[in-house]
PDB file of N, CA and C in Angstrom:
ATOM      1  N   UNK A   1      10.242  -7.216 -17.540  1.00  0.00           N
ATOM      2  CA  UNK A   1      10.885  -6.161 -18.349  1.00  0.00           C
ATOM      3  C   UNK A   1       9.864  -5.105 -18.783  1.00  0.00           C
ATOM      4  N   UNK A   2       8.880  -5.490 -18.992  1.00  0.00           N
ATOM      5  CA  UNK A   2       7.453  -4.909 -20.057  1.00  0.00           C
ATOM      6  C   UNK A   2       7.075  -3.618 -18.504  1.00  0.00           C
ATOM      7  N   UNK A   3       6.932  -3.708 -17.337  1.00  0.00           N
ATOM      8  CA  UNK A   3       6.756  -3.306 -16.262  1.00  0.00           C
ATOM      9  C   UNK A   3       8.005  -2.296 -15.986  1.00  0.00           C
ATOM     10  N   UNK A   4       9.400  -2.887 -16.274  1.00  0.00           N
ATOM     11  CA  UNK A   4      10.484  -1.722 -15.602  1.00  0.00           C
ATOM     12  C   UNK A   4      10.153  -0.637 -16.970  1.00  0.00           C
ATOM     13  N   UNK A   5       9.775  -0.884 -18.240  1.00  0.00           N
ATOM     14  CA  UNK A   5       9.853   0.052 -19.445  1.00  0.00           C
ATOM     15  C   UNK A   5       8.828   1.116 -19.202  1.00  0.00           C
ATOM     16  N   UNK A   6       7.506   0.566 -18.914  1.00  0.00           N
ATOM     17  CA  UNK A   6       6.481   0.941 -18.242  1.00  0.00           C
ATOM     18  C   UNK A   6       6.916   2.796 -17.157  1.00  0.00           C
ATOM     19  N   UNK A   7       7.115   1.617 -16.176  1.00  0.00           N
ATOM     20  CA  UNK A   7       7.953   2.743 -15.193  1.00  0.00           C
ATOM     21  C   UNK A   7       9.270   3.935 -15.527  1.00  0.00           C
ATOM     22  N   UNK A   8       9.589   3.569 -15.673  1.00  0.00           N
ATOM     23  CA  UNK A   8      11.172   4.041 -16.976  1.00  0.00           C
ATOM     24  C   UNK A   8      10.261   5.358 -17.426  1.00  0.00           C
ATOM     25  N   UNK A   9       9.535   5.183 -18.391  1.00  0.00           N
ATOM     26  CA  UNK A   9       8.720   6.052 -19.521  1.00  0.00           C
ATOM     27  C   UNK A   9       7.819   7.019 -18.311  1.00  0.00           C
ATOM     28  N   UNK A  10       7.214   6.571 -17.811  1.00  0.00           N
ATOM     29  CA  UNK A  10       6.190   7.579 -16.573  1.00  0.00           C
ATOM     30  C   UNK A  10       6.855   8.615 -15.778  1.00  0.00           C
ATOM     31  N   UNK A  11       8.278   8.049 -15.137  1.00  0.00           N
ATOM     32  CA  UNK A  11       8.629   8.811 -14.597  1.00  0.00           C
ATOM     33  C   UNK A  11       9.657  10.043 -15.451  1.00  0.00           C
ATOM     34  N   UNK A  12      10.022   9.396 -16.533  1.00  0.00           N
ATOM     35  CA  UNK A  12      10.239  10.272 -17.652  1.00  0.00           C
ATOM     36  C   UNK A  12       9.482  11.288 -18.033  1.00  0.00           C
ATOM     37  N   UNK A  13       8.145  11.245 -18.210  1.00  0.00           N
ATOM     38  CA  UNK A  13       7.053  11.945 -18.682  1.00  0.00           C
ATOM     39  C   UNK A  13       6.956  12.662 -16.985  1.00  0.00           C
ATOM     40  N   UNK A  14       6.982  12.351 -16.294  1.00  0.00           N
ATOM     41  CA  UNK A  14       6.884  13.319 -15.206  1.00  0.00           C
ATOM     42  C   UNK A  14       7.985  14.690 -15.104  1.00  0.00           C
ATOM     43  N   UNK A  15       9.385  13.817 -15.174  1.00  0.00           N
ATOM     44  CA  UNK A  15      10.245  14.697 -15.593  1.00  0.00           C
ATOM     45  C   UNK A  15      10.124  15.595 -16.553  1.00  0.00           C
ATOM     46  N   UNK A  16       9.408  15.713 -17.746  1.00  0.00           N
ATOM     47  CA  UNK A  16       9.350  16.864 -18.662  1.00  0.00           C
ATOM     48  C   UNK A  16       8.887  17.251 -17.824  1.00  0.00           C
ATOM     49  N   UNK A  17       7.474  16.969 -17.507  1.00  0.00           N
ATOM     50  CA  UNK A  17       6.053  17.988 -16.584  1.00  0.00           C
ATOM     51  C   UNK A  17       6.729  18.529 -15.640  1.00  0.00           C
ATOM     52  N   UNK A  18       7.927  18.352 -15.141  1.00  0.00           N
ATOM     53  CA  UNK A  18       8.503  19.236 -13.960  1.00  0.00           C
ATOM     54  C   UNK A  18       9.128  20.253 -14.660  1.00  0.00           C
ATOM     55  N   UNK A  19      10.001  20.073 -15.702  1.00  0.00           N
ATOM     56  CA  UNK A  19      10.517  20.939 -16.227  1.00  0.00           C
ATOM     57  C   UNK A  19      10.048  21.882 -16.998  1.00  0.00           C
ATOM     58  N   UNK A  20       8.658  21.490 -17.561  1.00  0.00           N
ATOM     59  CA  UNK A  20       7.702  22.786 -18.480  1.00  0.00           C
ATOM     60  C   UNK A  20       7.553  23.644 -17.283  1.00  0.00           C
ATOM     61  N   UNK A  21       6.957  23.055 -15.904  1.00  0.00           N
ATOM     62  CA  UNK A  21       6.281  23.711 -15.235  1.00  0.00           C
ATOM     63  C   UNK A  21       7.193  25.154 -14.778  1.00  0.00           C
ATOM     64  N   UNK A  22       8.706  24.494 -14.636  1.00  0.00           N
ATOM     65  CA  UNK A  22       9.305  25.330 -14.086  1.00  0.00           C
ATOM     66  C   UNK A  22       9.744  26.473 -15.252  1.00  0.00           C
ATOM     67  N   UNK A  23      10.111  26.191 -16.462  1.00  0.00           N
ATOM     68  CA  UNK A  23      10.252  27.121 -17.772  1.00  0.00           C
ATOM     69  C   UNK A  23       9.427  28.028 -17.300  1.00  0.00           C
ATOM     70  N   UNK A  24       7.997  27.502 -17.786  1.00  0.00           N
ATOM     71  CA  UNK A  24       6.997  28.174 -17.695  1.00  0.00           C
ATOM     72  C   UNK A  24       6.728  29.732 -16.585  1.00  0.00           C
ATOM     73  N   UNK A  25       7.216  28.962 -15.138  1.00  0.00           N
ATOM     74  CA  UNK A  25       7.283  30.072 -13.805  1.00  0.00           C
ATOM     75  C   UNK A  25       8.363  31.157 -14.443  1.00  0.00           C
ATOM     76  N   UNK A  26       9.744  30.824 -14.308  1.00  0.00           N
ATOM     77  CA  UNK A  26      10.643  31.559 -15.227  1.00  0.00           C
ATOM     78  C   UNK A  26      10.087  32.482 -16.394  1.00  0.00           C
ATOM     79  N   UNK A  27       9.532  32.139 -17.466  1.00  0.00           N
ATOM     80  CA  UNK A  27       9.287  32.731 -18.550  1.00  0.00           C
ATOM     81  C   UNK A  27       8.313  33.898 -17.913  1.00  0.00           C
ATOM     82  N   UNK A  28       7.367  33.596 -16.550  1.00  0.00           N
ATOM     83  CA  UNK A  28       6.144  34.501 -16.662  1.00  0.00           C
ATOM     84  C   UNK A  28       6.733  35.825 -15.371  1.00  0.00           C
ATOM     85  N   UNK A  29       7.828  34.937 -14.738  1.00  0.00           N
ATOM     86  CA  UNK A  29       8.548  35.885 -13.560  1.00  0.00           C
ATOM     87  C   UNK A  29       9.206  36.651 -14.399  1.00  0.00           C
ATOM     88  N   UNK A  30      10.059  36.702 -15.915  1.00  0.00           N
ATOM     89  CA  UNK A  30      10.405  37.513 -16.520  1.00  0.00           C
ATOM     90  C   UNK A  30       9.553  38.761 -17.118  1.00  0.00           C
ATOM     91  N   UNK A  31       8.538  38.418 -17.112  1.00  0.00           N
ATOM     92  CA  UNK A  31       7.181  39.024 -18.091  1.00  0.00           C
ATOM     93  C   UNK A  31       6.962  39.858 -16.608  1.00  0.00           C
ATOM     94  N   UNK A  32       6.687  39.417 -15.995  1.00  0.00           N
ATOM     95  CA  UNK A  32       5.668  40.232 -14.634  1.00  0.00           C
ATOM     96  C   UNK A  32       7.125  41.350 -14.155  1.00  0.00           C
ATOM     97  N   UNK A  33       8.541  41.012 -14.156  1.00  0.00           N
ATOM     98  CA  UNK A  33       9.230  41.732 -14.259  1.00  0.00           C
ATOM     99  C   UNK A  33       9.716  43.181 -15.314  1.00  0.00           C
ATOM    100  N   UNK A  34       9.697  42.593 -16.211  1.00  0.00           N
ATOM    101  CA  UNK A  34       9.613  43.585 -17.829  1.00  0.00           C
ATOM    102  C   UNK A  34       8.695  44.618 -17.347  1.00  0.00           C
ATOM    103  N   UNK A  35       7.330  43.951 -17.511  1.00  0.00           N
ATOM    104  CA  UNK A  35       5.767  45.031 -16.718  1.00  0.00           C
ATOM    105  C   UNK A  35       5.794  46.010 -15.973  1.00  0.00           C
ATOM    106  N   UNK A  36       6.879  45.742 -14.511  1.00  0.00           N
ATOM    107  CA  UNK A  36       7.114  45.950 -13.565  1.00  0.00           C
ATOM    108  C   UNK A  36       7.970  47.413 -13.917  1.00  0.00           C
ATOM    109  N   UNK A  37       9.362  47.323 -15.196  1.00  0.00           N
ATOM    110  CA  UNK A  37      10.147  47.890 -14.984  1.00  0.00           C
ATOM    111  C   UNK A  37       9.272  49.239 -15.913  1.00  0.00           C
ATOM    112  N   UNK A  38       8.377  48.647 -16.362  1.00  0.00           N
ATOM    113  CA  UNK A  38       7.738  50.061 -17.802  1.00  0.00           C
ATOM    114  C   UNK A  38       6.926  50.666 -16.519  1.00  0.00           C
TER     115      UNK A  38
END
């Protein structure tokens, strides 16, 4: 059990890290756009 919780939690924590990463692209493709339009 101590092993599936283990795993459970990691790939969880990976899942945020995918999802900041992608916010992150988004948030800066908006910015480099904005830039773009001044």
């Amino acid at each position: 059990m101590a092993w599936d919780i283990n795993l459970n939690l990691f790939g969880f924590d990976k899942i945020i890290v995918i999802q900041l990463l992608i916010i992150f692209l988004i948030f800066r493709f908006i910015i480099l756009i904005r830039i773009s339009k001044k």
